[in-house]
Protein backbone atom coordinates (compact mmCIF):
# COMPACT_ATOMS: atom_id res chain seq x y z
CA UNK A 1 -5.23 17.07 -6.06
CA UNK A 2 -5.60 18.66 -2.67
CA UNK A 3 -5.58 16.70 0.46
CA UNK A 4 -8.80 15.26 2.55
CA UNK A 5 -9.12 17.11 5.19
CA UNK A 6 -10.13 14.03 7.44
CA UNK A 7 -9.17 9.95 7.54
CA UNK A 8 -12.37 7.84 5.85
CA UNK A 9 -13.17 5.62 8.87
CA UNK A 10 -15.91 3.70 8.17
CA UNK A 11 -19.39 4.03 10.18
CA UNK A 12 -19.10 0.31 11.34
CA UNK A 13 -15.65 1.12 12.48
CA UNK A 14 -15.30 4.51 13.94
CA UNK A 15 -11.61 5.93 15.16
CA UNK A 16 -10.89 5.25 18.20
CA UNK A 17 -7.24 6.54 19.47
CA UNK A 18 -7.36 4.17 21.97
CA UNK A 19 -8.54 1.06 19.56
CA UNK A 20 -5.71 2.36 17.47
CA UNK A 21 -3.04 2.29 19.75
CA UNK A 22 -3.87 -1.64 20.26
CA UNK A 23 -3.78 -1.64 16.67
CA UNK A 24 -0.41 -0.52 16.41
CA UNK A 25 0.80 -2.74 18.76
CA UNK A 26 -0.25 -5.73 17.12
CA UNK A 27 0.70 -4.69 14.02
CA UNK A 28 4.37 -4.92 14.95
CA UNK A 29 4.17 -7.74 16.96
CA UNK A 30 5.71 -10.81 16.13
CA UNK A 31 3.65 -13.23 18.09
CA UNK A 32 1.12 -12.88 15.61
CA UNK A 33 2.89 -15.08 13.24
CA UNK A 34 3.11 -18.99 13.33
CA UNK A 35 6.66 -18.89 14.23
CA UNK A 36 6.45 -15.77 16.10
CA UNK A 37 9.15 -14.18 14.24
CA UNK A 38 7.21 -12.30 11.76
CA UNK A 39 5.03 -8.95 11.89
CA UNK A 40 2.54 -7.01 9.78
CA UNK A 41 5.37 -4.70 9.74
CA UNK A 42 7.81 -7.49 8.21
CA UNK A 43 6.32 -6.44 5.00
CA UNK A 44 4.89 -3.03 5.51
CA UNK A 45 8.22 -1.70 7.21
CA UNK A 46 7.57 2.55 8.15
CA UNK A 47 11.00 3.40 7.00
CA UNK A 48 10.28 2.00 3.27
CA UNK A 49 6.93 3.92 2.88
CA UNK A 50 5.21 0.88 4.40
CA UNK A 51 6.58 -1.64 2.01
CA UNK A 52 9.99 -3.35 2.17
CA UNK A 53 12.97 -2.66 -0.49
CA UNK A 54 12.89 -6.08 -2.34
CA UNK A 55 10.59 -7.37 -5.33
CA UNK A 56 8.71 -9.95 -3.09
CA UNK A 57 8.55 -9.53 0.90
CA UNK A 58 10.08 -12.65 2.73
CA UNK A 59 7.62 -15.51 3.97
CA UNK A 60 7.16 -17.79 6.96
CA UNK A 61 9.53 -20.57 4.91
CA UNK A 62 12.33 -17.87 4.76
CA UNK A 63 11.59 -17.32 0.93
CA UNK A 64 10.11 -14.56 -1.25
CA UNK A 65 6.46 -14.27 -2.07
CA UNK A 66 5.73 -13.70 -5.88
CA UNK A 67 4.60 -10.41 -5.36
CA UNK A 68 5.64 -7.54 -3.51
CA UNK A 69 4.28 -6.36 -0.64
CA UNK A 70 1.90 -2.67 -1.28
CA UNK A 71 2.01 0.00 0.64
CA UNK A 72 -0.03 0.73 3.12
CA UNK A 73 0.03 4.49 3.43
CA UNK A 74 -3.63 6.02 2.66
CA UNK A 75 -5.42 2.58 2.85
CA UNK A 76 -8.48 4.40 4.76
CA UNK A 77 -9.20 5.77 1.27
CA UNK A 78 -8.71 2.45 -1.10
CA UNK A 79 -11.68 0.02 -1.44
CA UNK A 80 -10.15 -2.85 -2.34
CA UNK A 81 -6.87 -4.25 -0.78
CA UNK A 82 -4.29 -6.05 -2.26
CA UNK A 83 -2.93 -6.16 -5.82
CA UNK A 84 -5.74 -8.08 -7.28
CA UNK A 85 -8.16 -6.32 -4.74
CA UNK A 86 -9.47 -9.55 -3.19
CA UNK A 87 -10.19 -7.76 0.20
CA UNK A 88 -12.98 -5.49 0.58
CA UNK A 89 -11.89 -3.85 3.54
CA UNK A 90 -8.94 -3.42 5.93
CA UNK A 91 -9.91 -6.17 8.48
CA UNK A 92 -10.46 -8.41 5.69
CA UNK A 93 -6.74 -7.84 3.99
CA UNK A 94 -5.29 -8.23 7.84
CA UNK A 95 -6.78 -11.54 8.13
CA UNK A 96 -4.97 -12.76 4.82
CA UNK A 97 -1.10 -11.89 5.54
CA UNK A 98 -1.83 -13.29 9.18
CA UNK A 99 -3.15 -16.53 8.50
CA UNK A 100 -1.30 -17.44 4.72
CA UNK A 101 1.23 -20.27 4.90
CA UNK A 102 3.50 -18.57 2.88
CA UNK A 103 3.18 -15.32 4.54
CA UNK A 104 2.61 -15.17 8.51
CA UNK A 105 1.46 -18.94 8.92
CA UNK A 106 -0.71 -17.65 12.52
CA UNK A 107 -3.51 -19.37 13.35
CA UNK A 108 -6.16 -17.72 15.04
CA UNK A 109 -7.26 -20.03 17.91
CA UNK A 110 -3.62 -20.21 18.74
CA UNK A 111 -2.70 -16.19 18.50
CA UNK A 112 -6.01 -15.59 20.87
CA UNK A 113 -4.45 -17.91 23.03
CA UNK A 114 -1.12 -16.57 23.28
CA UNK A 115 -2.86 -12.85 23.84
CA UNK A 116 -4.34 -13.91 26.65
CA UNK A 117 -1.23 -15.19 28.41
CA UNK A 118 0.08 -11.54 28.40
CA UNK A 119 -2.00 -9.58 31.16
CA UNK A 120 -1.54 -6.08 29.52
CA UNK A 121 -2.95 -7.08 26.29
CA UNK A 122 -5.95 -8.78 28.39
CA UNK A 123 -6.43 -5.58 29.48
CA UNK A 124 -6.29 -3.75 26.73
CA UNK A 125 -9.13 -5.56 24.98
CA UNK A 126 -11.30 -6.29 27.97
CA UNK A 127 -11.33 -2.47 28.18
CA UNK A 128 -12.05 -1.83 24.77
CA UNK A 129 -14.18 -4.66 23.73
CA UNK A 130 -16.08 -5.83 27.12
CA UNK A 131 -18.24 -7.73 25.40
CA UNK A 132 -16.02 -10.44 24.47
CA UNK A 133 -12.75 -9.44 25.03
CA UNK A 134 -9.85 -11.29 22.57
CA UNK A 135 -11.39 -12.34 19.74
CA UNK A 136 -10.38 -12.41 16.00
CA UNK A 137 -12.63 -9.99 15.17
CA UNK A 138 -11.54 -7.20 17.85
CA UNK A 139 -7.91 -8.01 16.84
CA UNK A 140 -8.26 -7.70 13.44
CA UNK A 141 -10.70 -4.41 13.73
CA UNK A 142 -7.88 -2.56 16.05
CA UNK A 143 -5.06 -3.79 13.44
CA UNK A 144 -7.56 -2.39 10.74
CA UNK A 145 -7.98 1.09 13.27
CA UNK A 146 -4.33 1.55 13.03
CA UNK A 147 -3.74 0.80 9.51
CA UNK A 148 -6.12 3.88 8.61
CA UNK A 149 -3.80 6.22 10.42
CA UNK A 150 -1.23 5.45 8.07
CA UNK A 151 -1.51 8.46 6.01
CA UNK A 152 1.34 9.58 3.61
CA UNK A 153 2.40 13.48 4.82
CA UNK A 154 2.89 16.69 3.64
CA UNK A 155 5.04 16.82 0.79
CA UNK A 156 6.21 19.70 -1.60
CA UNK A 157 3.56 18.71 -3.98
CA UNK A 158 1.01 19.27 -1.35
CA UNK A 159 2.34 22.72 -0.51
CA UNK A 160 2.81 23.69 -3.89
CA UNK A 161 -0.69 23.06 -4.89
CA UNK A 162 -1.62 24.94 -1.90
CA UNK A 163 -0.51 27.98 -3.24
CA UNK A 164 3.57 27.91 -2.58
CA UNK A 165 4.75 28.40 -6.06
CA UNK A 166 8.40 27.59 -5.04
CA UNK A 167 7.44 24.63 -2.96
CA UNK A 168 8.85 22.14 -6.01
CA UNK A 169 11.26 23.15 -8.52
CA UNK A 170 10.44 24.12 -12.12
CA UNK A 171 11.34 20.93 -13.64
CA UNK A 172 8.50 19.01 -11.43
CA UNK A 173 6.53 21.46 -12.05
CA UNK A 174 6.92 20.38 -16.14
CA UNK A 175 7.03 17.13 -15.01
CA UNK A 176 3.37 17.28 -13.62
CA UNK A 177 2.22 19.30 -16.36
CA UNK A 178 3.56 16.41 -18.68
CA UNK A 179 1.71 13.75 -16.64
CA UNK A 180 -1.25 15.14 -16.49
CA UNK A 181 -1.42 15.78 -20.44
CA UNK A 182 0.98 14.38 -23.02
CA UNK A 183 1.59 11.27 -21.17
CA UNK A 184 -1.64 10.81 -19.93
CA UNK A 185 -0.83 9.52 -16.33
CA UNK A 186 -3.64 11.13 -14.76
CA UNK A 187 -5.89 9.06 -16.52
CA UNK A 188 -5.08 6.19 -13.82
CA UNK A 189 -2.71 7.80 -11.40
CA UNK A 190 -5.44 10.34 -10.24
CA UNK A 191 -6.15 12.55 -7.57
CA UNK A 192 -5.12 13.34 -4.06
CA UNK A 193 -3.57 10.01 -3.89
CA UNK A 194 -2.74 9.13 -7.78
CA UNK A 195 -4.72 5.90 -8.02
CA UNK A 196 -8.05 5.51 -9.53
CA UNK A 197 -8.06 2.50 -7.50
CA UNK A 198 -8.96 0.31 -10.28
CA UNK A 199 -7.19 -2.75 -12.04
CA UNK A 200 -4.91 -2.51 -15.24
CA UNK A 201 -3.51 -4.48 -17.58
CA UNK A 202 0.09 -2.38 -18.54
CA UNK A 203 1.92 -4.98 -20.22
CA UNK A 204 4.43 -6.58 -17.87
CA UNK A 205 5.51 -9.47 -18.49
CA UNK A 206 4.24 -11.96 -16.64
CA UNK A 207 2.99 -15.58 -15.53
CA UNK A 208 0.68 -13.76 -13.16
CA UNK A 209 -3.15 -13.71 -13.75
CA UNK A 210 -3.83 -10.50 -11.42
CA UNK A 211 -7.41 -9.41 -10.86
CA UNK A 212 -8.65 -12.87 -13.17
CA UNK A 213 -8.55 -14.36 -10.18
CA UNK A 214 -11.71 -12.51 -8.72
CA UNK A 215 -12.95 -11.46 -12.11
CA UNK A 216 -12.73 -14.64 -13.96
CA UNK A 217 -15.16 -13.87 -16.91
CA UNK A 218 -13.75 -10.06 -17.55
CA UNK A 219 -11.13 -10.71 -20.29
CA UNK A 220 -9.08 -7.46 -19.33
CA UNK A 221 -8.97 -8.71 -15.93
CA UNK A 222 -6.28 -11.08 -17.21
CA UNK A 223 -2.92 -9.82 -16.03
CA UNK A 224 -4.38 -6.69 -14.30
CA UNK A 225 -3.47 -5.04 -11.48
CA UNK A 226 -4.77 -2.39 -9.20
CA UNK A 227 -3.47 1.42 -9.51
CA UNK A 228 -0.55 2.04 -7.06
CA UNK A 229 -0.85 5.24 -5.05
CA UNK A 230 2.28 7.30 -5.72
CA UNK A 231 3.17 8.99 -2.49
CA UNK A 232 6.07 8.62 -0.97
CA UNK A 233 7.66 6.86 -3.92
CA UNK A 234 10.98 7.84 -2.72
CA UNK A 235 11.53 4.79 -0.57
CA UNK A 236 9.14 2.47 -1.46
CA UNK A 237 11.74 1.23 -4.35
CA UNK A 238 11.39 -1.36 -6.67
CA UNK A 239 8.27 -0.67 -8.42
CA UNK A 240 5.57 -3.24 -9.88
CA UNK A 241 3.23 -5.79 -8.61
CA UNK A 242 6.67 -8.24 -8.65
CA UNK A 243 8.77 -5.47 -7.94
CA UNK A 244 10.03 -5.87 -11.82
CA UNK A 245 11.44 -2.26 -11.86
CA UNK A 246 14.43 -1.32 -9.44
CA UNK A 247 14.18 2.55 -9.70
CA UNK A 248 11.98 5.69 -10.67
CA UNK A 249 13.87 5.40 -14.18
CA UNK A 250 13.20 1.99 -15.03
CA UNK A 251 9.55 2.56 -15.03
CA UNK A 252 9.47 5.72 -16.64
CA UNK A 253 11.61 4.18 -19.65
CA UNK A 254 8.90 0.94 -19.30
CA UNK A 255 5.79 3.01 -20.08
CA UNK A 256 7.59 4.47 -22.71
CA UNK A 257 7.59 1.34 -24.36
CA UNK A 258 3.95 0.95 -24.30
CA UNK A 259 4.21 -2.64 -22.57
CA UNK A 260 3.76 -5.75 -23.75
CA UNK A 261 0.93 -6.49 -26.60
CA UNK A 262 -2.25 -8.43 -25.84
CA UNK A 263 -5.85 -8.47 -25.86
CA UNK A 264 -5.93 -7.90 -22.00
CA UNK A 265 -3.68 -4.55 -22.46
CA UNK A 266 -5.16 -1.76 -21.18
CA UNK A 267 -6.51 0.47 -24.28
CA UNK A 268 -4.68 3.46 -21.93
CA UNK A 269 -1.44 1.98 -22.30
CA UNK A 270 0.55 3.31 -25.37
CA UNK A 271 3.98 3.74 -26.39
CA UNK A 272 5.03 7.51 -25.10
CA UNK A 273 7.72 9.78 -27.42
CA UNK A 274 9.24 11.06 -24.22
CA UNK A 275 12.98 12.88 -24.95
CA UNK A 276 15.27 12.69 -21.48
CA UNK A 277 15.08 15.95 -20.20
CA UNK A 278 11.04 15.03 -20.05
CA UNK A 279 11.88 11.89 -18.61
CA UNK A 280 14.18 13.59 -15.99
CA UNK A 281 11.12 16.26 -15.65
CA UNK A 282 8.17 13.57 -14.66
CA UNK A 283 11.04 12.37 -12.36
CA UNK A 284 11.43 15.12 -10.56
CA UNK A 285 7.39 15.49 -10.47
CA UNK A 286 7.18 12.15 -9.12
CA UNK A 287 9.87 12.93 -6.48
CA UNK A 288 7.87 16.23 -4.99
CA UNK A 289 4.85 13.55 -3.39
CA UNK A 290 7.28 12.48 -1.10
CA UNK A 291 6.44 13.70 2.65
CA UNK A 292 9.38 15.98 3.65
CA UNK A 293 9.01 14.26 7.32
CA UNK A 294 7.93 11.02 8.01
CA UNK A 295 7.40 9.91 11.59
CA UNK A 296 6.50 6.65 13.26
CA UNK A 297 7.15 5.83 16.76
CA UNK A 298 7.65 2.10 17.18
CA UNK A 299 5.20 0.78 20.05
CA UNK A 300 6.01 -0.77 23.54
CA UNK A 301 4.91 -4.42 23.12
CA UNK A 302 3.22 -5.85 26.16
CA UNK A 303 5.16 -8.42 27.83
């Protein structure tokens, strides 16, 4: 459970602060979106752990999507993006929100030409991609750049597996010691970041087909959905691929249940006998991975 010591950039896309700092700016920028009134960060707000605080994120025709919107804190170290995991990388999943009806309604041709109406971000990219300059692939590797900066920090947790015994109180420290045995937590919710990045029926009710879409012929892709990292799960309220659970208790008192039966259940989901003071305890686990700071300085945009 202890931390990487350094962000996974890929070999094709090395850090570059520079490339990153672009990134950022884009990523909050507006004039990305058809109407130029939405951002990458209308749906992956900082303040909300990089997700907003409503079951489905609001869409170019002013209504909610059906699901809600992950977080994007550690994406350098998850494979597949999305809840279904239809992206295979970071550039990929940036293209998607962007150019969705529903979601950003931007259109490439269009966003390149807006970009290079404003000088400073002509400069910006001429500098850091002479080759071609503003192109959807530059824009979308610098929004990728930044994206893998976004890395969930310190928390209690952290410190406390690091040796500081008081770092998280003794009922999280039950709590962890619960979800890593009796209720079997760990089994999906591993790791540095709790996920084992892999998809999972639980038993929610729903219409939604999940991970079928890409897997069509696995039968326990039906209703599956990828692993959630749990950092930071202080303000990144409601949970579920829908956003089906408004707080930390809801869920808890969900798994208890053992979701909903059928033959695309996961074989790892099963009713828990949990009493309320170990309810309260995995709680109060759950509540020592968020950072104890959290900083993000909004960008200048070019004018």
């Amino acid at each position: 459970y202890k931390r990487p010591t350094a962000i996974a950039f890929p070999e094709d896309a090395l850090f570059s602060p520079q490339v990153a700092t672009l990134g950022k700016m884009l990523f909050f920028d507006p004039r990305l979106s058809g109407k130029q009134n939405l951002s990458c960060a209308s749906c992956h707000n900082p303040s909300f752990g990089f997700e907003v605080p409503v079951p489905g994120a609001i869409g170019s025709a002013n209504t909610p999507l059906a699901r809600k919107a992950p977080t994007l804190l550690n994406a350098a170290w998850i494979p597949t993006l999305f809840w279904d995991g239809r992206a295979p990388s970071l550039e990929m999943q940036a293209m998607g929100p962007i150019t969705a009806e529903a979601e950003m309604d931007g259109k490439f041709p269009e966003i390149i030409a807006t970009l290079e109406r404003i000088p400073e971000y002509r400069a910006w990219f001429v500098t850091l991609f002479p080759r071609d300059g503003i192109t959807q692939d530059n824009l979308l590797r610098a929004i990728a750049t930044y994206e893998r900066t976004v890395v969930a920090e310190w928390a209690p947790f952290d410190r406390w597996i690091e040796g500081d015994d008081a770092a998280i109180s003794p009922a999280a420290q039950r709590g962890f010691a619960l979800f890593t045995g009796k209720t079997g937590c760990s089994a999906c919710h591993t790791g540095w970041n709790f996920t084992d990045n892999k998809f999972h029926d639980l038993g929610i009710p729903t219409t939604d087909i999940g991970r079928a879409a890409v897997e069509p012929d696995n039968p326990l892709a039906q209703h599956a959905f990828k692993t959630p990292g749990l950092r930071n799960l202080t303000y990144r309220a409601p949970f579920g691929h829908a956003g089906q659970f408004a707080n930390l208790e809801e869920i808890v008192a969900f798994y208890v249940t053992g979701g909903l039966d059928r033959p695309s259940k996961s074989p790892l989901m099963k009713p828990l006998k949990l009493s309320q003071e170990e309810r309260a305890d995995v709680i109060a686990f759950l509540r020592s991975l968020t950072a104890e700071q959290t900083r993000t300085a909004l960008p200048n945009l070019p004018n």
